[in-house]
PDB file of N, CA and C in Angstrom:
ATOM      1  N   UNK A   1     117.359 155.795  58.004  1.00  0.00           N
ATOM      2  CA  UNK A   1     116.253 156.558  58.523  1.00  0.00           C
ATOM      3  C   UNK A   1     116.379 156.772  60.018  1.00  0.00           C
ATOM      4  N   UNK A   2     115.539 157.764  60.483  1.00  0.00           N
ATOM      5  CA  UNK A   2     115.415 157.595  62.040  1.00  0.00           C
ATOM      6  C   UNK A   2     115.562 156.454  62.962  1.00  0.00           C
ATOM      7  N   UNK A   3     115.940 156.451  63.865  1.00  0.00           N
ATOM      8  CA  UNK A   3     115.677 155.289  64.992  1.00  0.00           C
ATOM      9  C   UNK A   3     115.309 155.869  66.272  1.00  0.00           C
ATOM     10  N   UNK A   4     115.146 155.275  67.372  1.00  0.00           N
ATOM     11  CA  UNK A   4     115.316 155.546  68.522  1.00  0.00           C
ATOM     12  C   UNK A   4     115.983 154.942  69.807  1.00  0.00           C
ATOM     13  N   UNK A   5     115.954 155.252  70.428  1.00  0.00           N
ATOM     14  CA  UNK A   5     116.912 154.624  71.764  1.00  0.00           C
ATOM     15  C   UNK A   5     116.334 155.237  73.404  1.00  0.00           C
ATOM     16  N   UNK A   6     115.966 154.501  73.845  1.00  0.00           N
ATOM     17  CA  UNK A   6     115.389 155.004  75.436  1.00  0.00           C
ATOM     18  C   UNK A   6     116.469 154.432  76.724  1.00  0.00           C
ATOM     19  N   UNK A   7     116.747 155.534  77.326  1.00  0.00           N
ATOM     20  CA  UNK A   7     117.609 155.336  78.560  1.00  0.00           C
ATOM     21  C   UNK A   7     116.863 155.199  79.623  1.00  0.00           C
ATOM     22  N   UNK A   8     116.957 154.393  80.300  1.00  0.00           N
ATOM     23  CA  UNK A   8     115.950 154.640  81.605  1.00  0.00           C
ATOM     24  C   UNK A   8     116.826 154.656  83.133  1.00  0.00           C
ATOM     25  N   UNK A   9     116.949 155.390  83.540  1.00  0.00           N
ATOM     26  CA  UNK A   9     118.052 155.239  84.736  1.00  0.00           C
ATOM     27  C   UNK A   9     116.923 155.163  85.867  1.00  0.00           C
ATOM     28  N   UNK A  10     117.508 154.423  87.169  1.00  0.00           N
ATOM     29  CA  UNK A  10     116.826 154.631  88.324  1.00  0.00           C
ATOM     30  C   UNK A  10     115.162 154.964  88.232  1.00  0.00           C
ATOM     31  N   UNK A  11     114.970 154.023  87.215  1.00  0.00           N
ATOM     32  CA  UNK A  11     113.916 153.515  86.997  1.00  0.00           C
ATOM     33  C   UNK A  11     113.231 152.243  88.105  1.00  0.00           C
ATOM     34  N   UNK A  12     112.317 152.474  88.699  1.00  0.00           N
ATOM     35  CA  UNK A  12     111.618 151.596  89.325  1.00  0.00           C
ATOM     36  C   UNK A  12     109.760 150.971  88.733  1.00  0.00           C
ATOM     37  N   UNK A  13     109.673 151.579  87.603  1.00  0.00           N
ATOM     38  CA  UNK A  13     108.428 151.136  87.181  1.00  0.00           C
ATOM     39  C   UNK A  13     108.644 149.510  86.229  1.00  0.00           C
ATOM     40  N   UNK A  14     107.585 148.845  85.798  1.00  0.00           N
ATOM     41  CA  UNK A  14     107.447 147.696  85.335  1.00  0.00           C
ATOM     42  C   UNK A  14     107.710 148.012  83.910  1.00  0.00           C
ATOM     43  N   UNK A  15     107.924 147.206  83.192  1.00  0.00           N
ATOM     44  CA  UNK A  15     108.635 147.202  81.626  1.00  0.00           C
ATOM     45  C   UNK A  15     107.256 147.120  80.781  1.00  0.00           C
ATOM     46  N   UNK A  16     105.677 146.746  81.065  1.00  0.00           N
ATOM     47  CA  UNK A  16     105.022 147.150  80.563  1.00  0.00           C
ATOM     48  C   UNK A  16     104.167 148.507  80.260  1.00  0.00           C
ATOM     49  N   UNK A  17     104.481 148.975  81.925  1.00  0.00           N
ATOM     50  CA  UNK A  17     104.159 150.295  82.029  1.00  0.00           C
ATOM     51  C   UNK A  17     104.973 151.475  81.138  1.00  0.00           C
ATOM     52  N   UNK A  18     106.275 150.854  81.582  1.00  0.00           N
ATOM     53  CA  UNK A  18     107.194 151.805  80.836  1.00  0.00           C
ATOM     54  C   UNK A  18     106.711 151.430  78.985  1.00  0.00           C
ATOM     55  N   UNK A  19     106.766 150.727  78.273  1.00  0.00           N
ATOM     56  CA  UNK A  19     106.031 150.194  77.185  1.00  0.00           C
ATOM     57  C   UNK A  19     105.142 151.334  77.026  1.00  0.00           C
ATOM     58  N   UNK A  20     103.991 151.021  77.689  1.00  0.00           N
ATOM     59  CA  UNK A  20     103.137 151.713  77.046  1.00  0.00           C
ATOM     60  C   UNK A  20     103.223 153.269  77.323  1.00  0.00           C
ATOM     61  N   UNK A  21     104.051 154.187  77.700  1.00  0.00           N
ATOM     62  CA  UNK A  21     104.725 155.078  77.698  1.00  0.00           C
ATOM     63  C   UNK A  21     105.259 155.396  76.731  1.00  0.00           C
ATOM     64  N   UNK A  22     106.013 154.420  76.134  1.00  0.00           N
ATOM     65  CA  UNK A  22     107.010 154.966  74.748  1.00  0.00           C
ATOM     66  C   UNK A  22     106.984 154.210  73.489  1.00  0.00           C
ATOM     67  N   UNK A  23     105.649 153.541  73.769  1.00  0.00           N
ATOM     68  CA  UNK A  23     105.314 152.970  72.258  1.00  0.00           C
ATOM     69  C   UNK A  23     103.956 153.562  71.732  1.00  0.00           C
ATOM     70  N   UNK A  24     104.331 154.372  70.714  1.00  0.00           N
ATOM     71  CA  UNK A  24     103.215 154.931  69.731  1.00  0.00           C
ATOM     72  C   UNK A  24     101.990 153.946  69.868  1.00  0.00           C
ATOM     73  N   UNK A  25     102.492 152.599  69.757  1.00  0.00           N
ATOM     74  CA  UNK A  25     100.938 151.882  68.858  1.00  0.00           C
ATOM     75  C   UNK A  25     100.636 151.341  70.109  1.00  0.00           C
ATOM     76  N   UNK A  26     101.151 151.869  71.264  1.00  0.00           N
ATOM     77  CA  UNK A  26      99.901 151.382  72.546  1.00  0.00           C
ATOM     78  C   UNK A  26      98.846 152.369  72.349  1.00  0.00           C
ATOM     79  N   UNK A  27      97.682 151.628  72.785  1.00  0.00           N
ATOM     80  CA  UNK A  27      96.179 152.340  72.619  1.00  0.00           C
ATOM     81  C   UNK A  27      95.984 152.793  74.316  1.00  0.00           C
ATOM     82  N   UNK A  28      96.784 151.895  75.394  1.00  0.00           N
ATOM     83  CA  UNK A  28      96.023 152.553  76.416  1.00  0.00           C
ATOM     84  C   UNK A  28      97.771 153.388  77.171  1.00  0.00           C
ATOM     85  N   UNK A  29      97.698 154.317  77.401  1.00  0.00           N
ATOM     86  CA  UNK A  29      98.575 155.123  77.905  1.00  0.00           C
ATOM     87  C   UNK A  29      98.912 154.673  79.371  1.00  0.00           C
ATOM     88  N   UNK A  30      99.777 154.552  80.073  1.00  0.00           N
ATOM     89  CA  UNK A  30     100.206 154.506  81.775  1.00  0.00           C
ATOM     90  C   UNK A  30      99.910 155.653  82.134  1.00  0.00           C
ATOM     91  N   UNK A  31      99.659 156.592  83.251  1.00  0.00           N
ATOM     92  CA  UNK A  31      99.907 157.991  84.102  1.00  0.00           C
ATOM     93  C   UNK A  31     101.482 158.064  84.026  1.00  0.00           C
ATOM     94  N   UNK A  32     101.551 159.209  83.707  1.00  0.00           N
ATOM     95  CA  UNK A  32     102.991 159.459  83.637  1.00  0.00           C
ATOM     96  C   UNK A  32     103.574 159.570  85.316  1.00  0.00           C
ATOM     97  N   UNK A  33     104.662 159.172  85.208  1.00  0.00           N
ATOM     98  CA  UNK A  33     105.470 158.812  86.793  1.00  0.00           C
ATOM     99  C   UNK A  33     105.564 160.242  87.176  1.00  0.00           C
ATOM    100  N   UNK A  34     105.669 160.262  88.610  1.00  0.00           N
ATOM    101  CA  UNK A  34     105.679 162.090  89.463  1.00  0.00           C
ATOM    102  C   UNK A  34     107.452 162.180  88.798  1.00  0.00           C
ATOM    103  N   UNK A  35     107.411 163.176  88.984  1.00  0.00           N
ATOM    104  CA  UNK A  35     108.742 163.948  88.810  1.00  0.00           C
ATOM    105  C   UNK A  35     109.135 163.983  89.453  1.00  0.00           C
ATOM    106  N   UNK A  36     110.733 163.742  89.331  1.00  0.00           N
ATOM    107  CA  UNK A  36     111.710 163.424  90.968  1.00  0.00           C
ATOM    108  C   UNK A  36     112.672 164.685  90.505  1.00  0.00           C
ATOM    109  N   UNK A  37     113.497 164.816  91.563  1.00  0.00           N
ATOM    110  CA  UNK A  37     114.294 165.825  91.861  1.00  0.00           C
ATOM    111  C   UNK A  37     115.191 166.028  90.829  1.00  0.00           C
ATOM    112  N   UNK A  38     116.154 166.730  89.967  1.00  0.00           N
ATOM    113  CA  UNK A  38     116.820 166.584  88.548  1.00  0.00           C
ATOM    114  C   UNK A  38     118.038 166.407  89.157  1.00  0.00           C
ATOM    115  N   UNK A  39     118.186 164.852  88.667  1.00  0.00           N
ATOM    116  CA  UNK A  39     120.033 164.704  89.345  1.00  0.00           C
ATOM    117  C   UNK A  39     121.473 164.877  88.077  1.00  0.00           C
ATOM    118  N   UNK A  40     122.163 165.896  88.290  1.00  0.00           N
ATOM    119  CA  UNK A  40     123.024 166.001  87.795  1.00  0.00           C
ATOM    120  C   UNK A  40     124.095 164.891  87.091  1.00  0.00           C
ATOM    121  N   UNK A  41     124.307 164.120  87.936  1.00  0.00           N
ATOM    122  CA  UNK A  41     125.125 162.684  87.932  1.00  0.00           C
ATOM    123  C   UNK A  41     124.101 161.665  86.561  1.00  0.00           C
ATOM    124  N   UNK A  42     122.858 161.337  87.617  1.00  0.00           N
ATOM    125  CA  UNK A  42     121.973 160.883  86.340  1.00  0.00           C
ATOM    126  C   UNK A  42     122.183 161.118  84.712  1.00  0.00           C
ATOM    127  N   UNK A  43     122.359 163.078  84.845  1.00  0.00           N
ATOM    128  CA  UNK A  43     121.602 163.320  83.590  1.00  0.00           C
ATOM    129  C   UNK A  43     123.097 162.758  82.935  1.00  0.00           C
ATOM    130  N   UNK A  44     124.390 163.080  83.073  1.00  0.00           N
ATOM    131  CA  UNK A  44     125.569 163.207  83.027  1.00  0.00           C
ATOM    132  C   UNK A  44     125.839 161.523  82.599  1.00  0.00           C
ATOM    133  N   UNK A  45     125.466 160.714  83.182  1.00  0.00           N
ATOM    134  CA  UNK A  45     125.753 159.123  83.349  1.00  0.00           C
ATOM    135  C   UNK A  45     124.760 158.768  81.888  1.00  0.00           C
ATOM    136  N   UNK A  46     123.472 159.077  81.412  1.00  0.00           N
ATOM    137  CA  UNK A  46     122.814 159.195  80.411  1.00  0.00           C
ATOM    138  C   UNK A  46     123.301 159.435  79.484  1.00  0.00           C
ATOM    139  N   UNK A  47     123.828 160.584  79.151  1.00  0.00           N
ATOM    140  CA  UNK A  47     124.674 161.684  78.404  1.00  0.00           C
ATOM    141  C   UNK A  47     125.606 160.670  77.690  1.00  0.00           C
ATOM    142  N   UNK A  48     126.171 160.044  78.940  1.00  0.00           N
ATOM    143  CA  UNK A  48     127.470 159.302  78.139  1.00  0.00           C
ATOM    144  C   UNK A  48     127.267 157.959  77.333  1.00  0.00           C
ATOM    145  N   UNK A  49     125.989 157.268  77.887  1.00  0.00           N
ATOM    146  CA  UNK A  49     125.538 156.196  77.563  1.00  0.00           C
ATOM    147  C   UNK A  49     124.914 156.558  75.821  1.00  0.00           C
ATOM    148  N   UNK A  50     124.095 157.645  75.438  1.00  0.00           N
ATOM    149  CA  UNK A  50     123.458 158.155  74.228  1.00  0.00           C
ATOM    150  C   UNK A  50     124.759 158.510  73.483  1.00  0.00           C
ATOM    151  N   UNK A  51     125.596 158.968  74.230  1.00  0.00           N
ATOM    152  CA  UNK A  51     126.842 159.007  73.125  1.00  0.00           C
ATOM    153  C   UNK A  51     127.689 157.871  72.805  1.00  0.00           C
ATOM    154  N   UNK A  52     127.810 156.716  73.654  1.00  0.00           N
ATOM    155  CA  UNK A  52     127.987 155.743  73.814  1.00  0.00           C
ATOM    156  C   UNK A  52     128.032 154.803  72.390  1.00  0.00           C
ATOM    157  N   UNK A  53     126.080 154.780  71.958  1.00  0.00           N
ATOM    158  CA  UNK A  53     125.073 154.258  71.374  1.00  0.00           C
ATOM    159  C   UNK A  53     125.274 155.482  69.850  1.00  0.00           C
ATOM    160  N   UNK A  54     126.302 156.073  69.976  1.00  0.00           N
ATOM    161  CA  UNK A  54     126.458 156.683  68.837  1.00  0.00           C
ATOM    162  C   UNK A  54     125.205 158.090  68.205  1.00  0.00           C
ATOM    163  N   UNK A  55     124.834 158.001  69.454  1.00  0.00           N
ATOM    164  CA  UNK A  55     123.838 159.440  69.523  1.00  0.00           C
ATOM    165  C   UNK A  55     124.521 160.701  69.221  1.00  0.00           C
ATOM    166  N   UNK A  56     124.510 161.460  68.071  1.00  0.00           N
ATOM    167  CA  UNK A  56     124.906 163.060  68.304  1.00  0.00           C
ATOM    168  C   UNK A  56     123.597 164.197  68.207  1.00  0.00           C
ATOM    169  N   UNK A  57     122.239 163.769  67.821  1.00  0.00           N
ATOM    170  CA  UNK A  57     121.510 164.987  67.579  1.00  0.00           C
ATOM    171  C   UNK A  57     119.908 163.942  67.995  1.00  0.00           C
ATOM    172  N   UNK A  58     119.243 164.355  68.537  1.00  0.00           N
ATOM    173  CA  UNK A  58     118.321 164.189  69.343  1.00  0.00           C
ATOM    174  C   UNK A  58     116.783 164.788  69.484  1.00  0.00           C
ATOM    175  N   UNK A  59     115.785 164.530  69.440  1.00  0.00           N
ATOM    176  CA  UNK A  59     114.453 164.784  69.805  1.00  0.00           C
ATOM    177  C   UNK A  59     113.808 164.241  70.940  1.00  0.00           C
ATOM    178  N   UNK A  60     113.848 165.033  72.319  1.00  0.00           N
ATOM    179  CA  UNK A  60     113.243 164.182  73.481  1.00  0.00           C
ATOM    180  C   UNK A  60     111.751 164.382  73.321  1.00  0.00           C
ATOM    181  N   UNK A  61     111.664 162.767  73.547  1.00  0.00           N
ATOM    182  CA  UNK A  61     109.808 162.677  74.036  1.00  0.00           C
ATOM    183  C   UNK A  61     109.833 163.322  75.213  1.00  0.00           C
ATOM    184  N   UNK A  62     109.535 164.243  75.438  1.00  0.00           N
ATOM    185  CA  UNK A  62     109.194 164.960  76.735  1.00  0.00           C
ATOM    186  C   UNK A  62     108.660 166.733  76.319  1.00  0.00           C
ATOM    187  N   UNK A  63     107.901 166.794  77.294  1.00  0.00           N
ATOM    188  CA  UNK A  63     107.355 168.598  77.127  1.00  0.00           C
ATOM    189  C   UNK A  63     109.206 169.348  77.573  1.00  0.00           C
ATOM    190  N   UNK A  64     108.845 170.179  76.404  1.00  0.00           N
ATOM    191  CA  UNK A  64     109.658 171.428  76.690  1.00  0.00           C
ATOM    192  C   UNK A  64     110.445 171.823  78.166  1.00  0.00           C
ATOM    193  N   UNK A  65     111.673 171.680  78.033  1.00  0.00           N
ATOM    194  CA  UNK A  65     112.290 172.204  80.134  1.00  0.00           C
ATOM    195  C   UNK A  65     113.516 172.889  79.336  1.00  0.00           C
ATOM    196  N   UNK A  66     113.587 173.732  80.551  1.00  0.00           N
ATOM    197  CA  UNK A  66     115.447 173.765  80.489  1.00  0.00           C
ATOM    198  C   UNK A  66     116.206 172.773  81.240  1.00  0.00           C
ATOM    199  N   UNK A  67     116.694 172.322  80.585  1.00  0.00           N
ATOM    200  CA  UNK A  67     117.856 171.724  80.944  1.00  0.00           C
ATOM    201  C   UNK A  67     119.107 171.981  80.681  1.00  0.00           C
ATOM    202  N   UNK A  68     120.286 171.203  81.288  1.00  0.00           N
ATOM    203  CA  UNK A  68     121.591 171.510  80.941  1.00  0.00           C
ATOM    204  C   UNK A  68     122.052 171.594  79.977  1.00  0.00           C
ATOM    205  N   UNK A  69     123.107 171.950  79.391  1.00  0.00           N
ATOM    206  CA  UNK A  69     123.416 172.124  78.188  1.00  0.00           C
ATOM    207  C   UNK A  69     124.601 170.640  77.785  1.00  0.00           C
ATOM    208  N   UNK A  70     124.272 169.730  76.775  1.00  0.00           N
ATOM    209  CA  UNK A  70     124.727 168.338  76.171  1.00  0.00           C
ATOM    210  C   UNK A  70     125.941 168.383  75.459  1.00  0.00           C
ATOM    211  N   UNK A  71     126.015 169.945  75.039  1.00  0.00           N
ATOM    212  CA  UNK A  71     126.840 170.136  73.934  1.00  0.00           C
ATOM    213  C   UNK A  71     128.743 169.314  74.295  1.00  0.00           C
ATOM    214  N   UNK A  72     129.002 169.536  75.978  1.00  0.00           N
ATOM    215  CA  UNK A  72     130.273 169.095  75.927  1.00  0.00           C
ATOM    216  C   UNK A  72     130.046 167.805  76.530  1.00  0.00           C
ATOM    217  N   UNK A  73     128.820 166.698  76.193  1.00  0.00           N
ATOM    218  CA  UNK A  73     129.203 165.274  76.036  1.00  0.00           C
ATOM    219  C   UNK A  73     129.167 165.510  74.334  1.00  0.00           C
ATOM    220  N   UNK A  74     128.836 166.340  73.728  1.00  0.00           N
ATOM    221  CA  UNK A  74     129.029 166.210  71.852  1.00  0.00           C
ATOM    222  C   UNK A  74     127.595 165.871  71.873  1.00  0.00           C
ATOM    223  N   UNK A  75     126.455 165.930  71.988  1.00  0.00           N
ATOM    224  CA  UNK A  75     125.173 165.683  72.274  1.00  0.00           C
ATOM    225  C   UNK A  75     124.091 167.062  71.680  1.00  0.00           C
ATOM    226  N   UNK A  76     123.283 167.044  71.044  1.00  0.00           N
ATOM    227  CA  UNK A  76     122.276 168.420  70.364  1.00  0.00           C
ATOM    228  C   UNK A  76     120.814 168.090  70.530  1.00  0.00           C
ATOM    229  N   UNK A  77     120.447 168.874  71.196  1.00  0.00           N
ATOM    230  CA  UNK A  77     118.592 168.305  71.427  1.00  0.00           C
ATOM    231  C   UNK A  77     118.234 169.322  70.234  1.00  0.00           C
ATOM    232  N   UNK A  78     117.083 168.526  69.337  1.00  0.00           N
ATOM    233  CA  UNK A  78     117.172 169.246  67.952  1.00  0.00           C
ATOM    234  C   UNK A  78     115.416 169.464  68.304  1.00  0.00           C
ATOM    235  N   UNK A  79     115.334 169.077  69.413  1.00  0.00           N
ATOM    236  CA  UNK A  79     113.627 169.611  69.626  1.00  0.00           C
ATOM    237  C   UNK A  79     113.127 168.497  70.299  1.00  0.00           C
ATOM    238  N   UNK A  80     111.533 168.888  71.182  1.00  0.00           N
ATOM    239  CA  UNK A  80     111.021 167.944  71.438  1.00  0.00           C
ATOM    240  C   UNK A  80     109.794 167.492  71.004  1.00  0.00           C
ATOM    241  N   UNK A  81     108.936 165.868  71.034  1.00  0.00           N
ATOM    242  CA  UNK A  81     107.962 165.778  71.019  1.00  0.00           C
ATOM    243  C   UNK A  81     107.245 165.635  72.470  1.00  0.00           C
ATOM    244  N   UNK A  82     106.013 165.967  72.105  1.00  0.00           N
ATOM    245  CA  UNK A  82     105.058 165.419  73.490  1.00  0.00           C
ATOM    246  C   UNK A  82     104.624 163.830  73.561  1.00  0.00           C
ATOM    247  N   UNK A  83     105.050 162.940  74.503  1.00  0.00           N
ATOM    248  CA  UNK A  83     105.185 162.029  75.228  1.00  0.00           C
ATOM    249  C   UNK A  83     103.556 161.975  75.475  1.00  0.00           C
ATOM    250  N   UNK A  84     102.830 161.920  74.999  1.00  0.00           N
ATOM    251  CA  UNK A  84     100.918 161.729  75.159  1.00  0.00           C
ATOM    252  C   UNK A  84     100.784 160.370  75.547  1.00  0.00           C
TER     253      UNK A  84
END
């Protein structure tokens, strides 16, 4: 069945905050963190780690963006959910 897997790079928030961010059965939500600048290297260093972990096809918790295209780490965003 499904699984999931969360990357967190250059992450500076607390592991509960982040928690209740990406666990469904938290009842009280964190404020989502400001948006930082989109680093290439980051997304790229990620990329390799999800393929790494045997990732090929994907659903990001996150609203809708363009982003780069995954296809030549072998990587497919097959859609997203909203991250509420």
């Amino acid at each position: 069945g499904p699984c999931g897997v969360a990357v967190l790079l250059n992450c500076s928030h607390d592991v509960e905050r982040l928690a209740a961010q990406l666990l469904p059965e938290s009842a009280a939500r964190a404020a989502a963190p400001a948006r930082s600048q989109f680093d290439l290297r980051l997304y790229g260093v990620g990329a390799q780690i999800l393929r790494d972990l045997g990732v090929r096809r994907m659903q990001l918790l996150a609203n809708p963006r363009r982003m780069p295209s995954m296809t030549g780490y072998g990587l497919e965003i097959s859609g997203f959910r909203a991250a509420a």
